[in-house]
PDB file of N, CA and C in Angstrom:
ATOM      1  N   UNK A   1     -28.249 -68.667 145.727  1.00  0.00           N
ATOM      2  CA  UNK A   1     -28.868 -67.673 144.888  1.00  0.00           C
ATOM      3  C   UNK A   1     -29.020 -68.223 143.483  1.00  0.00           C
ATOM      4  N   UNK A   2     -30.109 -68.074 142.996  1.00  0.00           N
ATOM      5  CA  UNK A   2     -30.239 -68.250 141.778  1.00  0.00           C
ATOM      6  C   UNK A   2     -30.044 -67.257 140.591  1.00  0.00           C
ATOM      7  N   UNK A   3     -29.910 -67.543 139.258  1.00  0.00           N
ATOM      8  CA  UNK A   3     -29.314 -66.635 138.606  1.00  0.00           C
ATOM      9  C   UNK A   3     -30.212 -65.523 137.391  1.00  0.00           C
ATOM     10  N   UNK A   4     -30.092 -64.674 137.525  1.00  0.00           N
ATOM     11  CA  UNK A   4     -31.475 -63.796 136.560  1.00  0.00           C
ATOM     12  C   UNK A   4     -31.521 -64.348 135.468  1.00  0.00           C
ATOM     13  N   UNK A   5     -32.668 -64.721 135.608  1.00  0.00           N
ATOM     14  CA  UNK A   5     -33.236 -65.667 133.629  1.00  0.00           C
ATOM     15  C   UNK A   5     -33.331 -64.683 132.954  1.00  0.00           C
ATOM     16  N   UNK A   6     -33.735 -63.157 133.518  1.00  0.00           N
ATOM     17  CA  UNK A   6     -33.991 -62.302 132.168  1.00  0.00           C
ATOM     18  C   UNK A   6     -32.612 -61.335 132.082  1.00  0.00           C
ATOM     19  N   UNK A   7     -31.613 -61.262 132.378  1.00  0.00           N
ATOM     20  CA  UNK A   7     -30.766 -60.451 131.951  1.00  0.00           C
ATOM     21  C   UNK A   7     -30.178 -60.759 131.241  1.00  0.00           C
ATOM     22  N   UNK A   8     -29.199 -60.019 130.258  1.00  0.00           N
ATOM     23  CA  UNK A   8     -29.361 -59.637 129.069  1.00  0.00           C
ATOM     24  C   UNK A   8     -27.512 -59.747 128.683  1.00  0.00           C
ATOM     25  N   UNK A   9     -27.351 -60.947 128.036  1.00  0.00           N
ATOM     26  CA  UNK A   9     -25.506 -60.149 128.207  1.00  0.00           C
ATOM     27  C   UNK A   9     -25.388 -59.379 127.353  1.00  0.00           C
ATOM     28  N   UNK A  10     -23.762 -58.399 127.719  1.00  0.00           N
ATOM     29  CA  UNK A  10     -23.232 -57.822 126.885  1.00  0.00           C
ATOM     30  C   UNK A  10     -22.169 -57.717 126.722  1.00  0.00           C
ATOM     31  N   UNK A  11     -22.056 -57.274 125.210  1.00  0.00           N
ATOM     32  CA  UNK A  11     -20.622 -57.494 124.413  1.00  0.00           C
ATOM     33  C   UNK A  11     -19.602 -57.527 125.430  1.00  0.00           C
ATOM     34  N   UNK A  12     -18.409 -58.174 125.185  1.00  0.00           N
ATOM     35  CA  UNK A  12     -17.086 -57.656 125.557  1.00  0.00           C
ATOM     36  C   UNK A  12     -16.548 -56.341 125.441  1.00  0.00           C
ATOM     37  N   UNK A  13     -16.266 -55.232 126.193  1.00  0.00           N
ATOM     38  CA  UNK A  13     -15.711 -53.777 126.014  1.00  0.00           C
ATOM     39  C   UNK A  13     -14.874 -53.803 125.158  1.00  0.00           C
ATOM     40  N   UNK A  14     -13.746 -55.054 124.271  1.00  0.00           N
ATOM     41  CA  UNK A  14     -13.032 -54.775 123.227  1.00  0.00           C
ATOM     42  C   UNK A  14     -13.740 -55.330 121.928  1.00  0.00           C
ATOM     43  N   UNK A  15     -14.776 -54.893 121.570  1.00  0.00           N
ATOM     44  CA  UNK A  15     -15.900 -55.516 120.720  1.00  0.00           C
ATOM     45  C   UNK A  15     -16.624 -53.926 120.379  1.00  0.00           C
ATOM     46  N   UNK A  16     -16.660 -53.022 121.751  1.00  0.00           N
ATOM     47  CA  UNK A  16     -17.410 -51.725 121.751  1.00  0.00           C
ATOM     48  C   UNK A  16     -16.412 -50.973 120.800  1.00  0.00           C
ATOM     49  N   UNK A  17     -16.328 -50.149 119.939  1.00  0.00           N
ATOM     50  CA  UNK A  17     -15.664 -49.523 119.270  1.00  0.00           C
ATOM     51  C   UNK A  17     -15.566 -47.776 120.072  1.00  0.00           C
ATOM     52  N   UNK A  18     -14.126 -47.537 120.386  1.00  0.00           N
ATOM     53  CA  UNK A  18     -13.923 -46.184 121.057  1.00  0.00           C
ATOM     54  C   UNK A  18     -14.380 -44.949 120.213  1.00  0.00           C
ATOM     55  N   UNK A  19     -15.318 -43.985 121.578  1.00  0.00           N
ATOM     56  CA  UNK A  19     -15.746 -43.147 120.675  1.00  0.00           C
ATOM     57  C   UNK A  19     -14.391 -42.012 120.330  1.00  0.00           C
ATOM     58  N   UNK A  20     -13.508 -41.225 119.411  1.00  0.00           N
ATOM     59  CA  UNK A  20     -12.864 -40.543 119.197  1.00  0.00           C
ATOM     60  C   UNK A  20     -13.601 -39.278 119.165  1.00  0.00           C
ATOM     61  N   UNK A  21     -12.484 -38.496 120.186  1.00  0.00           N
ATOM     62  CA  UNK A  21     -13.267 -36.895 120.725  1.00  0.00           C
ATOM     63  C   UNK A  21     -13.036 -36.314 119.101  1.00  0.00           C
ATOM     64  N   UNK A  22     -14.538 -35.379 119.352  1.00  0.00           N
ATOM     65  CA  UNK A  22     -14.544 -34.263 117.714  1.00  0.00           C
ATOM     66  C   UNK A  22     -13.798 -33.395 118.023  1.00  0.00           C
ATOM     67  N   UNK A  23     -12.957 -32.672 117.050  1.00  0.00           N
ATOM     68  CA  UNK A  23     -12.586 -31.531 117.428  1.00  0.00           C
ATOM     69  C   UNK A  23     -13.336 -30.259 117.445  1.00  0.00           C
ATOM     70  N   UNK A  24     -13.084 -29.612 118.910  1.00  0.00           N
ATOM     71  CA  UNK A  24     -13.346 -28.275 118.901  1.00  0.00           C
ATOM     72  C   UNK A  24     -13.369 -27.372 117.833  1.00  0.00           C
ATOM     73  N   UNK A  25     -14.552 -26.648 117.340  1.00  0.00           N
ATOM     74  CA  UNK A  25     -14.241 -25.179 116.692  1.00  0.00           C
ATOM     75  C   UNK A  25     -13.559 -24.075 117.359  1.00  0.00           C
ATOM     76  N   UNK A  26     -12.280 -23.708 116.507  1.00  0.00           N
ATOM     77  CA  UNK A  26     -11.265 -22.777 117.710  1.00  0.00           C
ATOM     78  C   UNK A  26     -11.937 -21.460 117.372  1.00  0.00           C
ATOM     79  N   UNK A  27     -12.164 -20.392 118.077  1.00  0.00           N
ATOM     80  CA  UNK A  27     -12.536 -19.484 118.010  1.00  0.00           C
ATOM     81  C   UNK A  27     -11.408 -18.386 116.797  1.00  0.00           C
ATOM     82  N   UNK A  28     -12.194 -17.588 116.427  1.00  0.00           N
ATOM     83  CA  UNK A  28     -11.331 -16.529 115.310  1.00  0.00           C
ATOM     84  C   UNK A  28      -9.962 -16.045 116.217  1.00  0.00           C
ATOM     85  N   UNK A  29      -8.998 -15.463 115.100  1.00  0.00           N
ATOM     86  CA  UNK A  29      -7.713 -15.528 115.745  1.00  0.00           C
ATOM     87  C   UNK A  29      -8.480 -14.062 115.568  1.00  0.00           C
ATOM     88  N   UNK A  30      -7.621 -13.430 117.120  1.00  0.00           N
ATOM     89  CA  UNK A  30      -7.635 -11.645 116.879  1.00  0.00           C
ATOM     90  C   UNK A  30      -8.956 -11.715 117.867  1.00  0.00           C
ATOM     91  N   UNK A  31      -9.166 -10.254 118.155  1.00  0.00           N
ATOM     92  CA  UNK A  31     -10.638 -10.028 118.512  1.00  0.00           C
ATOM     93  C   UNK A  31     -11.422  -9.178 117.602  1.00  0.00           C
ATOM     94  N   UNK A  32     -12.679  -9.867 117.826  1.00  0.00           N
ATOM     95  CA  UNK A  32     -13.772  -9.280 116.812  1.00  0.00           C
ATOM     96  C   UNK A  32     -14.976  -8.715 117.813  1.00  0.00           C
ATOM     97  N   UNK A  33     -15.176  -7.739 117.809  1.00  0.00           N
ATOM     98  CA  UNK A  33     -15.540  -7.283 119.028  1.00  0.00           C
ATOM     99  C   UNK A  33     -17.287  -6.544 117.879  1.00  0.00           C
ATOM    100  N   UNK A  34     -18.215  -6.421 118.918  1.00  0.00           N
ATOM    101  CA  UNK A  34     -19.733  -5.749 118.514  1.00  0.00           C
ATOM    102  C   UNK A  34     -20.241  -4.829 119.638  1.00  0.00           C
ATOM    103  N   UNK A  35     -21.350  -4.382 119.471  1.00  0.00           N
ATOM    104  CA  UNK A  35     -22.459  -3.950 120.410  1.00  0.00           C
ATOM    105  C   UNK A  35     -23.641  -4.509 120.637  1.00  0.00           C
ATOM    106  N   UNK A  36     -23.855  -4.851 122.031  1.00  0.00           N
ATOM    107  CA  UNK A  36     -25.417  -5.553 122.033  1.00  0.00           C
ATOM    108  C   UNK A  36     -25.965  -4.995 123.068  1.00  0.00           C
ATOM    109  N   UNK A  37     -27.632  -4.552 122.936  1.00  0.00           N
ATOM    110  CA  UNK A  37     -28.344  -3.852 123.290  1.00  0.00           C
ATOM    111  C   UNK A  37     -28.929  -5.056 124.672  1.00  0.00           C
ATOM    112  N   UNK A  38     -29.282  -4.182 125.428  1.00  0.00           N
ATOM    113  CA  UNK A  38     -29.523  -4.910 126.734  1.00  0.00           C
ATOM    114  C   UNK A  38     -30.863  -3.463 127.639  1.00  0.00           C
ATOM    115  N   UNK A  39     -31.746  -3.814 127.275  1.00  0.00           N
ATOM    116  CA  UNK A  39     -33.062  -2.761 127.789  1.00  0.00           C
ATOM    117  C   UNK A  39     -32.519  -1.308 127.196  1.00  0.00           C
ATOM    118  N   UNK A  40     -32.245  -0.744 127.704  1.00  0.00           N
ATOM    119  CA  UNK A  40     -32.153   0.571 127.587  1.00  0.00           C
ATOM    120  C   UNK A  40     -30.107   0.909 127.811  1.00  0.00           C
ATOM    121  N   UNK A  41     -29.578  -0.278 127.738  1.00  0.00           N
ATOM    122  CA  UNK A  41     -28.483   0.095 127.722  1.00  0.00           C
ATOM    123  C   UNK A  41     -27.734  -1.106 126.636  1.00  0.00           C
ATOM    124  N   UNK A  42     -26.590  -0.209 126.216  1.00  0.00           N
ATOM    125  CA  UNK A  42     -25.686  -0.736 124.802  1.00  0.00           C
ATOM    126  C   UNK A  42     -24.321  -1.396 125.732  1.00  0.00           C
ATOM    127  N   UNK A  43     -23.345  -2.445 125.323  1.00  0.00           N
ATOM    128  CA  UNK A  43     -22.138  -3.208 125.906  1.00  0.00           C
ATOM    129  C   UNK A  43     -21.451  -3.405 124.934  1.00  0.00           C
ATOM    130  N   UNK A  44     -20.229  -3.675 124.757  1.00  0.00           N
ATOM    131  CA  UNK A  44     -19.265  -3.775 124.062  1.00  0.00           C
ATOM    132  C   UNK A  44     -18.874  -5.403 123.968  1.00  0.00           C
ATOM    133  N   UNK A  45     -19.227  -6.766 123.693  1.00  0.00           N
ATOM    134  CA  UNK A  45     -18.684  -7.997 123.585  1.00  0.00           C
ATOM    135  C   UNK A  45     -17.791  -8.117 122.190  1.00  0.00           C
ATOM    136  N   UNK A  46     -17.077  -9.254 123.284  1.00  0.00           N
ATOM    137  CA  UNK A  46     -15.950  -9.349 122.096  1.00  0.00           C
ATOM    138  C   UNK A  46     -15.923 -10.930 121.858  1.00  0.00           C
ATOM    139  N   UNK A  47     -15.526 -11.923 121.206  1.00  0.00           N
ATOM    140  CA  UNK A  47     -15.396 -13.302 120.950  1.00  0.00           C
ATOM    141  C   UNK A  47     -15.043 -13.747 121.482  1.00  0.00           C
ATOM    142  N   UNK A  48     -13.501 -13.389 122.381  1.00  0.00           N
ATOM    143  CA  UNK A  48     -12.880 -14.127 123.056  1.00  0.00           C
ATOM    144  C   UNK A  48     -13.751 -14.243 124.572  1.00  0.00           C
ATOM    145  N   UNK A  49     -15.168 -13.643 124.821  1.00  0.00           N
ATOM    146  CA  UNK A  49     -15.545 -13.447 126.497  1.00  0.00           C
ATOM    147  C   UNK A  49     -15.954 -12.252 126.758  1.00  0.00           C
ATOM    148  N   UNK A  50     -14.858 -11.397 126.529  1.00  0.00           N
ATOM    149  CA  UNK A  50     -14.658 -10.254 127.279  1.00  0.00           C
ATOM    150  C   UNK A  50     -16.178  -9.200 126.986  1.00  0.00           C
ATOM    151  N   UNK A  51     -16.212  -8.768 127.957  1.00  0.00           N
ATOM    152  CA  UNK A  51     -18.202  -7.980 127.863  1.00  0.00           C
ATOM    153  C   UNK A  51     -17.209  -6.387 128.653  1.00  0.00           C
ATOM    154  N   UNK A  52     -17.572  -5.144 127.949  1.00  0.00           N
ATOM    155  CA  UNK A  52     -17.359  -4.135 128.118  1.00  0.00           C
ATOM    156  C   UNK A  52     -18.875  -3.838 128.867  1.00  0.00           C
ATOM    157  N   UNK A  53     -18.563  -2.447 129.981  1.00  0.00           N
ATOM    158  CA  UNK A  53     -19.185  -2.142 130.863  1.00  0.00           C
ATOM    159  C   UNK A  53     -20.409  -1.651 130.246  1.00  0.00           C
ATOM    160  N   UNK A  54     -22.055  -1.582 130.946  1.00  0.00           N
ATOM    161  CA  UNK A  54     -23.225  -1.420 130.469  1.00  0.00           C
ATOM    162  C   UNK A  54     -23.329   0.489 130.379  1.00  0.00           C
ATOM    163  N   UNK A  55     -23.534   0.787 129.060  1.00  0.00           N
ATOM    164  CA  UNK A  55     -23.417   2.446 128.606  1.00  0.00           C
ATOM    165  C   UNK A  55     -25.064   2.647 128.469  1.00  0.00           C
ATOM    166  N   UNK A  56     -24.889   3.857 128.111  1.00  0.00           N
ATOM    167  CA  UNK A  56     -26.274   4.318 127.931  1.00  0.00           C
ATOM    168  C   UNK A  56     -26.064   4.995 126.268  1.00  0.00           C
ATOM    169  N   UNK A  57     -24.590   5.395 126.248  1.00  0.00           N
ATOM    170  CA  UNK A  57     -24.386   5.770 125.181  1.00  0.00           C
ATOM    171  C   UNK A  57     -24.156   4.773 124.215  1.00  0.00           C
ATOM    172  N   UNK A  58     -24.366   4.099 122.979  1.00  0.00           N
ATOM    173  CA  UNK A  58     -24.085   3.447 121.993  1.00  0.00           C
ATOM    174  C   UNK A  58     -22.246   3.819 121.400  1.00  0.00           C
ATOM    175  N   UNK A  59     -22.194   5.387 121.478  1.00  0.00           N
ATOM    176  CA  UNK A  59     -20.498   5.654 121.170  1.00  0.00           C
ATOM    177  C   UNK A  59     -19.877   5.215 122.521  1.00  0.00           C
ATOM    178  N   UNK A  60     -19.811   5.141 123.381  1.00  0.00           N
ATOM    179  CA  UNK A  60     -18.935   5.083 124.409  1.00  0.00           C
ATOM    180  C   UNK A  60     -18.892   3.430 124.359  1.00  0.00           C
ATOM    181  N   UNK A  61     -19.676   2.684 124.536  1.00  0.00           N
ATOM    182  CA  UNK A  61     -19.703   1.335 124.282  1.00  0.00           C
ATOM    183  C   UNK A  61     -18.724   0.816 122.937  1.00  0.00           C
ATOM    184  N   UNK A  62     -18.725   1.623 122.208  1.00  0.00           N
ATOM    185  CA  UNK A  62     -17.903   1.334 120.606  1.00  0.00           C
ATOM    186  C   UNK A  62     -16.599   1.635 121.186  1.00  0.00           C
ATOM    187  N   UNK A  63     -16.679   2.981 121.470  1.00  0.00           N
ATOM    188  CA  UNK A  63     -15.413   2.887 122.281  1.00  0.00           C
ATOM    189  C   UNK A  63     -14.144   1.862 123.067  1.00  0.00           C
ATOM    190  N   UNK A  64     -15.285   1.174 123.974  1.00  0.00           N
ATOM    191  CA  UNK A  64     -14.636   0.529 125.017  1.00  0.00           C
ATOM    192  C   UNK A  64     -14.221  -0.706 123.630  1.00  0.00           C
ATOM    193  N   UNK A  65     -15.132  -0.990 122.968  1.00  0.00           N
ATOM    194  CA  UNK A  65     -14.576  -1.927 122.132  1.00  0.00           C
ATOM    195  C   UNK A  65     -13.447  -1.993 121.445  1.00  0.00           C
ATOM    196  N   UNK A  66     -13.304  -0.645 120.949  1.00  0.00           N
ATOM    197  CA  UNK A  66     -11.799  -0.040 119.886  1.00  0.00           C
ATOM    198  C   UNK A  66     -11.079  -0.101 121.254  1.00  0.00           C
ATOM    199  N   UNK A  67     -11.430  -0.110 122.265  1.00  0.00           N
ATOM    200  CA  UNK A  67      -9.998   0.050 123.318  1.00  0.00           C
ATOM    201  C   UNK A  67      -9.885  -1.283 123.888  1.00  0.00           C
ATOM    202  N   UNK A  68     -10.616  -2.200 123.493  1.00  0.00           N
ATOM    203  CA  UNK A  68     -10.189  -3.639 123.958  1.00  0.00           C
ATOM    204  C   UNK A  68      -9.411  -4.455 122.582  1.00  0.00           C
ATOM    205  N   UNK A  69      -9.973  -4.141 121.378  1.00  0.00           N
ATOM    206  CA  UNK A  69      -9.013  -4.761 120.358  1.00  0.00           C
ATOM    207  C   UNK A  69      -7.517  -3.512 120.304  1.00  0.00           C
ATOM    208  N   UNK A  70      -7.359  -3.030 120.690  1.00  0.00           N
ATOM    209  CA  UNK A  70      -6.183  -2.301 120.977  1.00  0.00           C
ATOM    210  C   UNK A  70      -5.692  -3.153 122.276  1.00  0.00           C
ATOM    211  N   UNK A  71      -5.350  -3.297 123.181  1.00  0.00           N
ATOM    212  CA  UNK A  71      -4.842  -3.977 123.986  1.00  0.00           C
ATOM    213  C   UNK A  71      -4.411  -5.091 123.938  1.00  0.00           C
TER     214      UNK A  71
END
């Protein structure tokens, strides 16, 4: 076998400089909880994930929210 005229060397891997992981943005301490509108119905999200059940009412949705930063 003959040997590829056109390939290309490369560096030695201790020549490559390691990439160092960024740190994560940690999310707010506590929950901070909102309302977001979704067609014709209002939900309760909070920062940490958590999605309160789909209302029709805008208060009951606030609700579920004051009852998830309580917990």
């Amino acid at each position: 076998m003959e040997p590829h005229a056109k390939a290309t060397p490369t560096p030695p891997l201790v020549s490559v400089p390691l990439q160092r992981p960024q740190p994560q943005p940690q999310p707010p301490a506590g929950h901070t909880t909102s309302t977001a509108e979704r067609g014709s119905f209002c939900l309760a999200v909070c920062t940490c994930g958590w999605t309160g059940p789909a209302r029709r009412s805008r208060d009951l949705a606030r609700r579920d929210a004051a009852r998830h930063t309580v917990e």
